[in-house]
N, C-alpha and C. Protein backbone atom coordinates (compact mmCIF):
# COMPACT_ATOMS: atom_id res chain seq x y z
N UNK A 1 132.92 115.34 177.44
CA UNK A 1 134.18 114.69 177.10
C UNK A 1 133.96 113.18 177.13
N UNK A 2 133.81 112.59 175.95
CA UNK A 2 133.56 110.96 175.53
C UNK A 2 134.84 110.02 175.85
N UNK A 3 135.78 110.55 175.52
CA UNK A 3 137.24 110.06 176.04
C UNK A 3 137.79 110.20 176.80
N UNK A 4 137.61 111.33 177.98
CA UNK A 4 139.00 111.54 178.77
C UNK A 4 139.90 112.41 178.56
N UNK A 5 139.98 112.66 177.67
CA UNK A 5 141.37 113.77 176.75
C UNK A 5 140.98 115.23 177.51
N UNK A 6 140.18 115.29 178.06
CA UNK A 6 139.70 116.46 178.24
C UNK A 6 139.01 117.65 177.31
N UNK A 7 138.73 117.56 176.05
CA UNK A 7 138.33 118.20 175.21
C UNK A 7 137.02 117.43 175.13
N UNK A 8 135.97 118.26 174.20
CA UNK A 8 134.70 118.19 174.22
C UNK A 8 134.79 117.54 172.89
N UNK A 9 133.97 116.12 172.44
CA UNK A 9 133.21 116.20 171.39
C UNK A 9 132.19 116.59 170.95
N UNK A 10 131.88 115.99 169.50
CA UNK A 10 130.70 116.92 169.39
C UNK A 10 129.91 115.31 168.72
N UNK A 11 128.79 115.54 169.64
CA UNK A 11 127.55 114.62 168.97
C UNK A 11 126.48 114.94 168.18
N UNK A 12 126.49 113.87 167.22
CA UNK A 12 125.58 114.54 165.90
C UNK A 12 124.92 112.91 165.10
N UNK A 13 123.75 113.62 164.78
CA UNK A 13 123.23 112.52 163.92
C UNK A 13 122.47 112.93 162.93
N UNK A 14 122.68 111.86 161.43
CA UNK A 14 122.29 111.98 160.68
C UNK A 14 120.79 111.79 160.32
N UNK A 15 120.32 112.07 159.28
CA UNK A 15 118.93 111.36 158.68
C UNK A 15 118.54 110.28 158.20
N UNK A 16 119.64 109.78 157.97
CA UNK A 16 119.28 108.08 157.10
C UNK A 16 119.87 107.14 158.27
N UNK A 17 119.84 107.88 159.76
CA UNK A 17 120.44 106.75 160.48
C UNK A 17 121.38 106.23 161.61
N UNK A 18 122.58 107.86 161.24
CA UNK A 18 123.86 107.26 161.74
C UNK A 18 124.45 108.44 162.65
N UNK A 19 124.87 107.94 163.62
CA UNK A 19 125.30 108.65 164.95
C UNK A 19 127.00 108.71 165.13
N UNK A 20 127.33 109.97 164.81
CA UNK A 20 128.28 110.33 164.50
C UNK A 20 129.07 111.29 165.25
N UNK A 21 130.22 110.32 166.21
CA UNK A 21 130.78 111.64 166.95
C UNK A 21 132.01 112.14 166.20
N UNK A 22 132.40 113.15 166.46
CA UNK A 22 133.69 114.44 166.23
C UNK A 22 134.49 114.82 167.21
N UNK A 23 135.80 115.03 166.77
CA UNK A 23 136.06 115.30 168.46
C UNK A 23 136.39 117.05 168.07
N UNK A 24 137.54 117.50 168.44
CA UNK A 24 137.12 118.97 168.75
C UNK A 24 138.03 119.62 167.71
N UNK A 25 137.92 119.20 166.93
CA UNK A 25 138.86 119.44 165.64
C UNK A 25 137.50 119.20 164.27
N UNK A 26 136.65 118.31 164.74
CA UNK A 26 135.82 117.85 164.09
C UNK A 26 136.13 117.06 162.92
N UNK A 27 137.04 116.00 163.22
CA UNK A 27 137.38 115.07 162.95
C UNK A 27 136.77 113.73 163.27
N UNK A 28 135.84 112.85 162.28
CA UNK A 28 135.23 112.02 162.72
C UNK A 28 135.82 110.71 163.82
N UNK A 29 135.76 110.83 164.59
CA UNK A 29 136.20 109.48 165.57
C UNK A 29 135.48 108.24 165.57
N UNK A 30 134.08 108.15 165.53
CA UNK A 30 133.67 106.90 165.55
C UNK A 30 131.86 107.26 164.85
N UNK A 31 131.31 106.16 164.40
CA UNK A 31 130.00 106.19 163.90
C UNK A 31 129.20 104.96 164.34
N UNK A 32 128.11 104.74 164.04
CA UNK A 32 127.45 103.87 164.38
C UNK A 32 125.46 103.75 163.68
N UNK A 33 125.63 102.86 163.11
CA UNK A 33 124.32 102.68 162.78
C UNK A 33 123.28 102.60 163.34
N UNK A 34 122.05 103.46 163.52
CA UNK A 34 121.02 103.12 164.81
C UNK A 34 119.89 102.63 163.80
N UNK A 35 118.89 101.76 164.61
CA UNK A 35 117.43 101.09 163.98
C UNK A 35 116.91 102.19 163.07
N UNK A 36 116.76 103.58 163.41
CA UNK A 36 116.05 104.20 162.60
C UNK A 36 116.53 105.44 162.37
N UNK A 37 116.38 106.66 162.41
CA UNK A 37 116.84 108.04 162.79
C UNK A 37 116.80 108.32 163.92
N UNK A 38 117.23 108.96 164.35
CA UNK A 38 117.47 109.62 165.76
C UNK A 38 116.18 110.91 165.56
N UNK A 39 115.98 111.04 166.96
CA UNK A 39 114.96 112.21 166.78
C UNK A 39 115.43 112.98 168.65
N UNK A 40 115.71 112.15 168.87
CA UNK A 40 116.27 113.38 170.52
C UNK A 40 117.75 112.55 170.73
N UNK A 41 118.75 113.05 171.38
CA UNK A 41 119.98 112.56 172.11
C UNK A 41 120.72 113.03 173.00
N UNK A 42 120.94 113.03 174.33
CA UNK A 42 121.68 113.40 175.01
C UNK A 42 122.84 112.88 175.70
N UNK A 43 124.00 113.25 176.22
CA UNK A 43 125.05 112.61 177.10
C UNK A 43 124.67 113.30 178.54
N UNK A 44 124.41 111.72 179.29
CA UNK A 44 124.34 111.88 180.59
C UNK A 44 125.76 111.20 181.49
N UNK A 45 126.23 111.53 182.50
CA UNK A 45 127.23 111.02 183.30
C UNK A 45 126.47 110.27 184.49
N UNK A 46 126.38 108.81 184.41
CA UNK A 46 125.79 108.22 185.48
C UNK A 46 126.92 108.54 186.59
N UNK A 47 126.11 108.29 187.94
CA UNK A 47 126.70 108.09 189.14
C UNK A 47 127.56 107.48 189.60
N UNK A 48 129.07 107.79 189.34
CA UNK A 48 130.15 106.64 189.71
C UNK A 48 131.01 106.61 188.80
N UNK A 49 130.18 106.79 187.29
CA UNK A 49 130.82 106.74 186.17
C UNK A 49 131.70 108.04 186.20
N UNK A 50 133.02 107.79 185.22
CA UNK A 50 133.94 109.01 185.26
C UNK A 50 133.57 109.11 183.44
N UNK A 51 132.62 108.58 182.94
CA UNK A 51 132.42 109.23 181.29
C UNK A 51 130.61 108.98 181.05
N UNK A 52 130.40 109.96 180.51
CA UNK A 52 128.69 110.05 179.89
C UNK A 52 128.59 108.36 178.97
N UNK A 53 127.69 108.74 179.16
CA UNK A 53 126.28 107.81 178.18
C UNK A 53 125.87 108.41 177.35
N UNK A 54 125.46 108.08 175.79
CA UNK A 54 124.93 108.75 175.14
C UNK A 54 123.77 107.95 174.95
N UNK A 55 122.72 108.83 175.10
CA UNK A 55 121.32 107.86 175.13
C UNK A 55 120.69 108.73 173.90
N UNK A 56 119.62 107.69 173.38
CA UNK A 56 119.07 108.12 171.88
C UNK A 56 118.01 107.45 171.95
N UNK A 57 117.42 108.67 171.25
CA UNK A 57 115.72 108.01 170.83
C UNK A 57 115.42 108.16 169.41
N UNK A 58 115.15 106.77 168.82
CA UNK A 58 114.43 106.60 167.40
C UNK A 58 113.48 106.87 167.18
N UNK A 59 113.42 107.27 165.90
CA UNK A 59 112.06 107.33 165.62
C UNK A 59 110.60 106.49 165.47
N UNK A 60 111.54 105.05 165.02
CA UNK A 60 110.97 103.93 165.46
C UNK A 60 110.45 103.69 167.33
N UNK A 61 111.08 104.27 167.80
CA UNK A 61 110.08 104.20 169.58
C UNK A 61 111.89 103.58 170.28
N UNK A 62 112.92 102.60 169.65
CA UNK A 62 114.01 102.63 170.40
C UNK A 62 114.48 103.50 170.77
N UNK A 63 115.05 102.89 172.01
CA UNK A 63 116.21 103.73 172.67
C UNK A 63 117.50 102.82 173.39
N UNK A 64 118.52 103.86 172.84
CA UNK A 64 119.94 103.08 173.38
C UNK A 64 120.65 103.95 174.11
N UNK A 65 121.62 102.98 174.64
CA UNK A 65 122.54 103.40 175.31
C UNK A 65 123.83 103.42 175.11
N UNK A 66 124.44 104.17 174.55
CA UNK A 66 125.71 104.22 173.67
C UNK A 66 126.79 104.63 174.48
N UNK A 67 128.44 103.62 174.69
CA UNK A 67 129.13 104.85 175.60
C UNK A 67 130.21 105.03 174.60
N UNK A 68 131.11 105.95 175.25
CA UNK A 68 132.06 106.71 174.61
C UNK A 68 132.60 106.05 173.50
N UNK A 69 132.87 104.96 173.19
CA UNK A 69 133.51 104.20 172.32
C UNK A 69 132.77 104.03 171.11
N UNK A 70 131.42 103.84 171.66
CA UNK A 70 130.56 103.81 169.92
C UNK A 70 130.15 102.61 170.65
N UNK A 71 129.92 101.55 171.12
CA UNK A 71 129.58 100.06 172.21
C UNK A 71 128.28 100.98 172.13
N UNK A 72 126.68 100.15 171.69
CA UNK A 72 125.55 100.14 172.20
C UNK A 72 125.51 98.81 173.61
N UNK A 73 125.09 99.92 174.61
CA UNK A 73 125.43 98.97 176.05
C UNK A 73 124.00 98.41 176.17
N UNK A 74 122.86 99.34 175.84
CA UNK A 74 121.56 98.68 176.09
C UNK A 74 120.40 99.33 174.96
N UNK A 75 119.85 98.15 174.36
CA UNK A 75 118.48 98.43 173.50
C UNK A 75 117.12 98.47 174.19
N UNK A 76 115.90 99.12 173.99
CA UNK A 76 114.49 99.21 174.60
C UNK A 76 114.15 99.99 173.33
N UNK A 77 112.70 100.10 173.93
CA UNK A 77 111.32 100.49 173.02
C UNK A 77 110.38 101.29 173.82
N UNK A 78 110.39 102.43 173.27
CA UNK A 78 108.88 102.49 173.80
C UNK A 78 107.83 102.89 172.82
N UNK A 79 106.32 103.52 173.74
CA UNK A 79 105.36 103.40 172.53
C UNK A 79 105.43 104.67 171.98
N UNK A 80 105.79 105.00 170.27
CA UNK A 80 105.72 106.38 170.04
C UNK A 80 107.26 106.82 169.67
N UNK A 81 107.35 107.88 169.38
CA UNK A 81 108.39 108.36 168.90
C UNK A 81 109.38 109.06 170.29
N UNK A 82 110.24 109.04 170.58
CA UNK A 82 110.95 110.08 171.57
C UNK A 82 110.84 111.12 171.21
N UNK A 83 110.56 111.90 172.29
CA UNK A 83 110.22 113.75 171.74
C UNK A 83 111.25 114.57 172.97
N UNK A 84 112.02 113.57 173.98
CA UNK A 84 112.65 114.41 174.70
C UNK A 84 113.21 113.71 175.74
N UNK A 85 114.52 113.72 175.83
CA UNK A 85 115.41 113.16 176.90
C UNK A 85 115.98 114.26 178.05
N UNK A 86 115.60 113.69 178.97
CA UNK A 86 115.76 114.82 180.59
C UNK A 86 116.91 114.28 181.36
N UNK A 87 117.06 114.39 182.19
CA UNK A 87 117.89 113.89 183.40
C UNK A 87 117.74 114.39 184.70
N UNK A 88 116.99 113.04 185.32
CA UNK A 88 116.71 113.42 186.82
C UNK A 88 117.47 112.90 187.85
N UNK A 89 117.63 113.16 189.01
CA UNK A 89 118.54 113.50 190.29
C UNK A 89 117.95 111.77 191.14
N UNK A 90 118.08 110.96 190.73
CA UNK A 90 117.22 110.05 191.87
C UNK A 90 118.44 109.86 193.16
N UNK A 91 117.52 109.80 194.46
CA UNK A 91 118.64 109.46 195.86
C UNK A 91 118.85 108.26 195.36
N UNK A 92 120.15 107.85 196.06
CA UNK A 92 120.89 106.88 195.88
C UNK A 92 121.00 106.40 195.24
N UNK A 93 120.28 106.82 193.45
CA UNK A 93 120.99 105.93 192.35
C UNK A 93 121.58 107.12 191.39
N UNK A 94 121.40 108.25 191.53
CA UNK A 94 122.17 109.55 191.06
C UNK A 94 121.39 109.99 189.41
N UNK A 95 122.29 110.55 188.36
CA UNK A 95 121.59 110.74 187.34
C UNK A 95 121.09 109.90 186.61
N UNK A 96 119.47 109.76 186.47
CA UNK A 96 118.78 108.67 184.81
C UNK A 96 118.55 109.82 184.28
N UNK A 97 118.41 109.03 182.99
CA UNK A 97 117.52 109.35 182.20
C UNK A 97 115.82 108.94 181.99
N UNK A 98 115.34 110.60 181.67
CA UNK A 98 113.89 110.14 181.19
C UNK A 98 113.65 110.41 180.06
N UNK A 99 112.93 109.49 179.53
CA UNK A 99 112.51 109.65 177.91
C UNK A 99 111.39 109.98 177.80
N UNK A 100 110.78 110.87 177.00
CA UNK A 100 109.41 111.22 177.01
C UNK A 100 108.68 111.05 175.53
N UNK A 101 107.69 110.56 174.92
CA UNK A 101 107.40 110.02 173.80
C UNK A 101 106.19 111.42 173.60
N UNK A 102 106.16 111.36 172.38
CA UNK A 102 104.93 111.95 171.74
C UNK A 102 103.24 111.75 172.22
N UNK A 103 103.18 110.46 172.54
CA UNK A 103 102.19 110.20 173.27
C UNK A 103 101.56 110.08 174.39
N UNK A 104 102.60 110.94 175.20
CA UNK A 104 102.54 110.87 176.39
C UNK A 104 103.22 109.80 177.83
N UNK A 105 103.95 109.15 176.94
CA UNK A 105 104.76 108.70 177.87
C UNK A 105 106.50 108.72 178.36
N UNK A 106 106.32 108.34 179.49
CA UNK A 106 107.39 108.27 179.96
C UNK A 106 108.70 107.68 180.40
């Protein structure tokens, strides 16, 4: 739930680019242009936070941090393509994300 409303959207992205949520009617609510295609994405709920993060990995090697509104909160890079977004338990700082690249990193 990206808003609050209590209903689920639905996250989706295109091929030429564009990250596109729905809400539960599947009615487009908001879009957003990313550096390249998307190739992994997940919504994580940080620790404290009362709404997910949507984090994304390009194919170009970025990754963002998108919240409910469509707002990219933070840009990075890594080396390689994203092949897989996790979410681990750390003490005292609660859920991250890990990104894992094609080449072996993390």
């Amino acid at each position: 739930d990206l808003d609050g409303d209590g209903k689920q959207e639905i996250i989706t992205a295109t091929s030429a680019g564009l990250l596109v949520v729905l809400d539960h009617q599947c009615r487009k609510l908001w879009s957003v242009s990313l550096p390249s295609p998307a190739s992994v994405l997940k919504a994580i709920t940080p620790q404290g936070a009362q709404r997910p993060v949507i984090y994304v990995g390009c194919d170009g090697g970025q990754v963002l941090a998108i919240d409910g509104t469509g707002t990219i909160t933070h840009i990075g890079a890594i080396d390689g393509t994203p092949t897989s977004i996790g979410e681990a338990d750390v003490p005292g700082v609660g859920p991250v994300a890990v990104i894992a690249a094609g080449r072996g990193q993390v």
